[in-house]
Protein backbone atom coordinates (compact mmCIF):
# COMPACT_ATOMS: atom_id res chain seq x y z
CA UNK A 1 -0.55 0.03 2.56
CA UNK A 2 -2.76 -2.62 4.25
CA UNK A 3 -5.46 -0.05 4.53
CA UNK A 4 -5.60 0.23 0.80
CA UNK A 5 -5.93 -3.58 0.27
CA UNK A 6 -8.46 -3.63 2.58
CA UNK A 7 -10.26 -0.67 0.95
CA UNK A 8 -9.68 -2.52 -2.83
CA UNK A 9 -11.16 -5.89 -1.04
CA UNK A 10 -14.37 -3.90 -0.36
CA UNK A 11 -14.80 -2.07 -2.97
CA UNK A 12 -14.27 -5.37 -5.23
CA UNK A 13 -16.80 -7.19 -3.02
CA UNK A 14 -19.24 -5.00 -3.75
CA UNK A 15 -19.54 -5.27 -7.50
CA UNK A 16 -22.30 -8.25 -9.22
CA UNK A 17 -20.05 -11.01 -9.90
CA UNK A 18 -20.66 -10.62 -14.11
CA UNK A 19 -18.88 -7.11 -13.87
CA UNK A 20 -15.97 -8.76 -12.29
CA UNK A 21 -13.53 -8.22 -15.19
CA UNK A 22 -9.32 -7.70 -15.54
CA UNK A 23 -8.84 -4.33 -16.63
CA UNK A 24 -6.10 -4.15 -19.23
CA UNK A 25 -3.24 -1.25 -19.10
CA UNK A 26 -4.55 1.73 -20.12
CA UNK A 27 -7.75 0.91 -20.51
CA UNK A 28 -10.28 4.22 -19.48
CA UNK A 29 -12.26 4.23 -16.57
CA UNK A 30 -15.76 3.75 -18.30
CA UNK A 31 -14.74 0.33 -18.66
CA UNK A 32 -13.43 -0.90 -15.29
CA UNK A 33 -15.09 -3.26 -13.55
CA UNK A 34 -18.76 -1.38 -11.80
CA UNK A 35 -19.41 1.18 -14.19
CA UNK A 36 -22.36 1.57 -16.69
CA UNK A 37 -20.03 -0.10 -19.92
CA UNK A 38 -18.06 -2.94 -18.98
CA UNK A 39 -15.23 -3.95 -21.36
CA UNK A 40 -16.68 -6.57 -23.91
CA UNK A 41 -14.69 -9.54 -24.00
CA UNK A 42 -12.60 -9.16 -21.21
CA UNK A 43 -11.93 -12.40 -18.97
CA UNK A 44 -14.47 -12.62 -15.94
CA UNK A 45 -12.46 -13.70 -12.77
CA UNK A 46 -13.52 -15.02 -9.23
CA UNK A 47 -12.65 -13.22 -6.06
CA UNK A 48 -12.08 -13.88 -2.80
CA UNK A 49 -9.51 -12.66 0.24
CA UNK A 50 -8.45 -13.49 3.60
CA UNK A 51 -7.93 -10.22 5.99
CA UNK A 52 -6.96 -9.03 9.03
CA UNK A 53 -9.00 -6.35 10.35
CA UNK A 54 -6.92 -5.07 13.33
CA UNK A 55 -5.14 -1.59 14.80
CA UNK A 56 -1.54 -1.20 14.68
CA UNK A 57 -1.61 -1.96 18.09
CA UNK A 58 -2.72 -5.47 18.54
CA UNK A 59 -1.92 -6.68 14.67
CA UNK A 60 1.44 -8.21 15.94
CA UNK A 61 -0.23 -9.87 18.49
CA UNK A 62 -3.06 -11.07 16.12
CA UNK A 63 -0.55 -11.72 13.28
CA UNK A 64 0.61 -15.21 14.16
CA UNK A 65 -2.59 -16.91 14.73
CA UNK A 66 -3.84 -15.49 11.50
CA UNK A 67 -1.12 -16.60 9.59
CA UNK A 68 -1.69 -20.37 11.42
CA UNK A 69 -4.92 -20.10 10.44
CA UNK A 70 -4.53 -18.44 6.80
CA UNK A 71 -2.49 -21.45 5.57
CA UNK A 72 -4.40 -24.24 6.70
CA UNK A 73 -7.72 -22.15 4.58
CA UNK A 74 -5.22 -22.13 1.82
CA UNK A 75 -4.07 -25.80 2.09
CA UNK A 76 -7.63 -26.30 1.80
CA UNK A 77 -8.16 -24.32 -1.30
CA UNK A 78 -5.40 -25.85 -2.95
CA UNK A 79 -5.75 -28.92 -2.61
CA UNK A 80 -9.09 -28.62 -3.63
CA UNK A 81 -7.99 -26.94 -6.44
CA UNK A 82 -10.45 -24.25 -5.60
CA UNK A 83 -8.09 -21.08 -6.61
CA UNK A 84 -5.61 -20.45 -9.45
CA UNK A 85 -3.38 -17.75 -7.97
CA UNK A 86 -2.43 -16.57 -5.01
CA UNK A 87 -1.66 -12.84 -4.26
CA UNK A 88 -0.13 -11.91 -1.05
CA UNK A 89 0.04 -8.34 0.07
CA UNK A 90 3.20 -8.46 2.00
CA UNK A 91 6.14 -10.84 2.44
CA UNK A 92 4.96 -11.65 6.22
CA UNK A 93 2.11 -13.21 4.61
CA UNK A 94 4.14 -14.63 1.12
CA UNK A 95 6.15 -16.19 3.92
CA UNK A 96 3.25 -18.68 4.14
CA UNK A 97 4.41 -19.68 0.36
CA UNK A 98 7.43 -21.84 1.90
CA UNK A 99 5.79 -24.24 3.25
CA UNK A 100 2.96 -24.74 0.58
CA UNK A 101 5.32 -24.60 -2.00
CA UNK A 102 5.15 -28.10 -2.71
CA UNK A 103 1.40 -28.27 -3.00
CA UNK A 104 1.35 -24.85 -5.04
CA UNK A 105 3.26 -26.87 -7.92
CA UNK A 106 1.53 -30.15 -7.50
CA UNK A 107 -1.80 -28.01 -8.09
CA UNK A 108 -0.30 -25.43 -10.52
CA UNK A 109 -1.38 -22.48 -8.43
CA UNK A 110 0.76 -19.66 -9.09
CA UNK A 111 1.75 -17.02 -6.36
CA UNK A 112 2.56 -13.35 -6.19
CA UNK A 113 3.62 -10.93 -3.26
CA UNK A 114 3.48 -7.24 -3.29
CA UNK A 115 6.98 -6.10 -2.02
CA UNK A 116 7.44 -3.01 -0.14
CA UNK A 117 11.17 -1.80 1.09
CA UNK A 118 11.45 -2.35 4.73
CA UNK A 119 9.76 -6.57 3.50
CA UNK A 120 13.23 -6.75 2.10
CA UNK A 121 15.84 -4.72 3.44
CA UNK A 122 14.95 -5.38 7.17
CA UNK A 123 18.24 -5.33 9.45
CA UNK A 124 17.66 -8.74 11.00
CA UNK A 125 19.88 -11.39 9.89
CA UNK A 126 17.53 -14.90 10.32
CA UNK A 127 15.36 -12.65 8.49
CA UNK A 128 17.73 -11.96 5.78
CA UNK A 129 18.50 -15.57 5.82
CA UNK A 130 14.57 -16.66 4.98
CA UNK A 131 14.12 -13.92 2.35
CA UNK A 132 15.47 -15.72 -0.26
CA UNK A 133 13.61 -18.66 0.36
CA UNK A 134 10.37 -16.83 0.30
CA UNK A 135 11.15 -15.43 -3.37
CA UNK A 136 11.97 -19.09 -4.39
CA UNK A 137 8.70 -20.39 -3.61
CA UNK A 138 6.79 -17.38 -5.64
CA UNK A 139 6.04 -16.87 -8.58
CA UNK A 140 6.27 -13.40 -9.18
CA UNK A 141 7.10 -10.45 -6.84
CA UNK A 142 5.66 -6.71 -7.42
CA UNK A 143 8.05 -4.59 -6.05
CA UNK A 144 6.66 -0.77 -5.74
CA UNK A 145 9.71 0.99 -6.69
CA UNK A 146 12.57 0.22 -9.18
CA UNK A 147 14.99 0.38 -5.96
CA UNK A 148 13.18 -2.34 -3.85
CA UNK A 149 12.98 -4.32 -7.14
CA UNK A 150 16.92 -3.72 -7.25
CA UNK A 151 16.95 -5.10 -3.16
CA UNK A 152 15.00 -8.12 -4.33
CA UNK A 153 17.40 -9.39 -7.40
CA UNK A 154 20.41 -8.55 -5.10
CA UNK A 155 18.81 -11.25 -2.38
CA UNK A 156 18.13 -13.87 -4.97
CA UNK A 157 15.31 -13.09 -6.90
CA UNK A 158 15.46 -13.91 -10.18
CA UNK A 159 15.37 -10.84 -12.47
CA UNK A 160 12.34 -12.67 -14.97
CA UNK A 161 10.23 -13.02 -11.62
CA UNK A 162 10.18 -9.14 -11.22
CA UNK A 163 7.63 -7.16 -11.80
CA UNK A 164 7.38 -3.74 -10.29
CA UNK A 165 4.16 -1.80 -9.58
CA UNK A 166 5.10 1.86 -8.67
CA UNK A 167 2.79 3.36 -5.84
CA UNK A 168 0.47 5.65 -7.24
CA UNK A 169 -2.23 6.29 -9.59
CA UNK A 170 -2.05 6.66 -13.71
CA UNK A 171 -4.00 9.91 -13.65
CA UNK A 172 -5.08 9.31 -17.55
CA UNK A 173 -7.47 6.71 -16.96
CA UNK A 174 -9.43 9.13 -15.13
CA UNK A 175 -11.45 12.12 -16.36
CA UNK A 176 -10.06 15.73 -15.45
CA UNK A 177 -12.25 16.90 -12.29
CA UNK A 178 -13.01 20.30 -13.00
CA UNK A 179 -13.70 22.27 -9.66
CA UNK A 180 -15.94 25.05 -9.14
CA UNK A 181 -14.58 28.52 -8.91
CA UNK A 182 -13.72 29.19 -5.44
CA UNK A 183 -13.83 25.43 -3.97
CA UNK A 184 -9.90 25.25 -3.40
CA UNK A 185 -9.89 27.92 -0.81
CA UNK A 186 -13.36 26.97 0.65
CA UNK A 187 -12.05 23.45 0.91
CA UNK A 188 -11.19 22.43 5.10
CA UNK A 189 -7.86 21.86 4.33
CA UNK A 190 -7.73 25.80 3.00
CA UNK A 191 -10.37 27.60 4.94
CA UNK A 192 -7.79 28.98 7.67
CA UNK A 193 -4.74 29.46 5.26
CA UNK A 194 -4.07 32.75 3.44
CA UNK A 195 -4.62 32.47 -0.78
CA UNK A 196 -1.28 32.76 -1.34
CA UNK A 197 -0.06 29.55 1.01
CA UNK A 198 1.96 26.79 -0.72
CA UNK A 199 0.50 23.81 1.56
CA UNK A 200 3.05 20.45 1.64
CA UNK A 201 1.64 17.43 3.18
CA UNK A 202 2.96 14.08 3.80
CA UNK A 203 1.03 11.21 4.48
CA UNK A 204 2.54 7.93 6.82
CA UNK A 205 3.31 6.36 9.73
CA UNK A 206 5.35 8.98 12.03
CA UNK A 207 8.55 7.02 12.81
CA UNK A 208 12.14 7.83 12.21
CA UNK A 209 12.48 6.23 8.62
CA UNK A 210 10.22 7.74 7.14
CA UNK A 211 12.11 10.80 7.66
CA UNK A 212 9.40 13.15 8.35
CA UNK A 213 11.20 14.61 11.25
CA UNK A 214 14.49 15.06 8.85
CA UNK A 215 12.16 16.99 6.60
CA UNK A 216 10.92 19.48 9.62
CA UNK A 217 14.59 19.76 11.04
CA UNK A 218 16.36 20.44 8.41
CA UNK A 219 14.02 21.68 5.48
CA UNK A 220 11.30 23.68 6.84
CA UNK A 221 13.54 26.52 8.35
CA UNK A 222 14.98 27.61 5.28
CA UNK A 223 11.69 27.79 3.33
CA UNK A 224 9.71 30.91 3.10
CA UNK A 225 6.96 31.76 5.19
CA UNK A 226 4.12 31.24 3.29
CA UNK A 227 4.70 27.20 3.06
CA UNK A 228 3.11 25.30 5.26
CA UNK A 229 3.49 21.81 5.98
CA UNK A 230 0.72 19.18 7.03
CA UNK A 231 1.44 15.79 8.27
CA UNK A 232 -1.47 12.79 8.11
CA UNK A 233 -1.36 9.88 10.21
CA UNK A 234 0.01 8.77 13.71
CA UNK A 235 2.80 6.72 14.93
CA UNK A 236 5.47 6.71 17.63
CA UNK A 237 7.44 9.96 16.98
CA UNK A 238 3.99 12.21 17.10
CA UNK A 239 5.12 13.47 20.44
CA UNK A 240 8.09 14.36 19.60
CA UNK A 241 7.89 16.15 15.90
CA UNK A 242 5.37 18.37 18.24
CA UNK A 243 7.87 19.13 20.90
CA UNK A 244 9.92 19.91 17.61
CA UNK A 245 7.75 21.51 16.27
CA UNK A 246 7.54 24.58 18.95
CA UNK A 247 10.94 25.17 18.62
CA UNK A 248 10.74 26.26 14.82
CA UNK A 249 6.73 27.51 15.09
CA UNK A 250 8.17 31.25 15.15
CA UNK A 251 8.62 31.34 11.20
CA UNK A 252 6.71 27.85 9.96
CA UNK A 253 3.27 27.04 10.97
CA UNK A 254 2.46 23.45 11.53
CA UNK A 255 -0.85 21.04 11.62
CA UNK A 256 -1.72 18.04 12.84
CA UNK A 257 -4.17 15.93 11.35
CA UNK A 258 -5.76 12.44 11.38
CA UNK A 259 -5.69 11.66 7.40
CA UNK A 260 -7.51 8.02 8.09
CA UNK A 261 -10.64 10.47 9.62
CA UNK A 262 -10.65 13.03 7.29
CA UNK A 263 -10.75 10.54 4.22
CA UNK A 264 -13.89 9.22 5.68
């Protein structure tokens, strides 16, 4: 999920500052912001974000003294009354609304967080404790499902401050891509799979709640043979859904592949 804020940073840092417009819902793709036709009218906003660029490996590590150093730039801003909201991508980093919260009002800066399940439901009681807290200094919180939006109200959030975004992508804004006959099976994906091969693929961090290992154990040996099932991305439990793997490879072939590669 961090990789596609990062991804939306660049792609919005790229585009001439008069093009720089809020889409509204449902509005086509000609007239998002960086194509040919930008939506007349539409209310020209300024831009700006604070990242960490780091692997899974060393972001906990790098995570506190960017957060150290992440409020103090937004003390700045605010104080300055340089910005007018504040969106933060996860609760680790809304947590940083607590202690500006008193500044955020002074200034009239409002704040958001993008709220995924684990940000709420996390098994650790001082946690637990400082949750409600955090949604008390926001001003609104953007669940992605209707379920973590449901953990959020039951942890103190009130109901008017929720607004949930659902992952995924509103395929009607876009035009249809019509493919040339014969690309599917000529794509990589397809080149070494038989035409008549259902392919599944999941796409995620390879640890035990995401429940891609449930998925192998107990639903891939009673499919038929001609689905196949592809997993993309790396985590702790690689090792081990491929020692898992061999055990079932008699009747379901398996592949590996690096999803983060392949999309670039």
């Amino acid at each position: 999920m961090q990789r596609v804020a990062m991804e939306l940073d660049t792609a919005i840092r790229r585009l001439p500052s008069s093009q720089a417009t809020i889409p509204g819902d449902g509005q086509p793709v000609s007239d998002l912001p960086g194509t040919d036709s930008p939506r007349s009218g539409a209310p020209k906003f300024q831009y700006d974000a604070i990242v960490l660029t780091a692997s899974w490996k060393w972001v906990h590590l790098l995570a506190v003294p960017f957060l150290i150093r992440t409020y103090f730039e937004l003390a700045m801003l605010i104080r300055r009354r340089d910005v007018d909201v504040i969106l933060f991508s996860s609760m680790v980093t809304a947590a940083l609304a607590v202690p500006l919260r008193r500044s955020l009002r002074k200034n009239r800066v409002k704040t958001a967080a993008i709220v995924h399940g684990q940000d709420v439901t996390k098994p650790v009681r001082p946690y637990q404790l400082f949750v409600p807290k955090v949604f008390a200094a926001l001003d609104m919180v953007m669940p992605v499902s209707s379920a973590t939006g449901e953990a959020c109200v039951k942890r103190g959030l009130a109901p008017e401050k929720v607004a949930v975004v659902h992952n995924g992508v509103k395929l009607d804004r876009f035009a249809r891509c019509q493919w040339p006959a014969g690309s599917r099976s000529a794509h990589p994906f397809r080149s070494t799979l038989a035409p008549n091969v259902l392919l599944l693929a999941s796409v995620g961090r390879q640890v035990k709640r995401k429940g891609f290992a449930w998925f192998i154990e107990h639903v891939m040996p009673k499919l038929p043979d001609h689905v196949h099932y592809w997993l993309g991305g790396d985590g702790l439990n690689k090792r081990t859904f491929k020692l898992r793997l061999k055990a079932i490879r008699c009747r379901i072939e398996f592949g590996f592949w690096d999803a983060w590669g392949m999309l670039n």
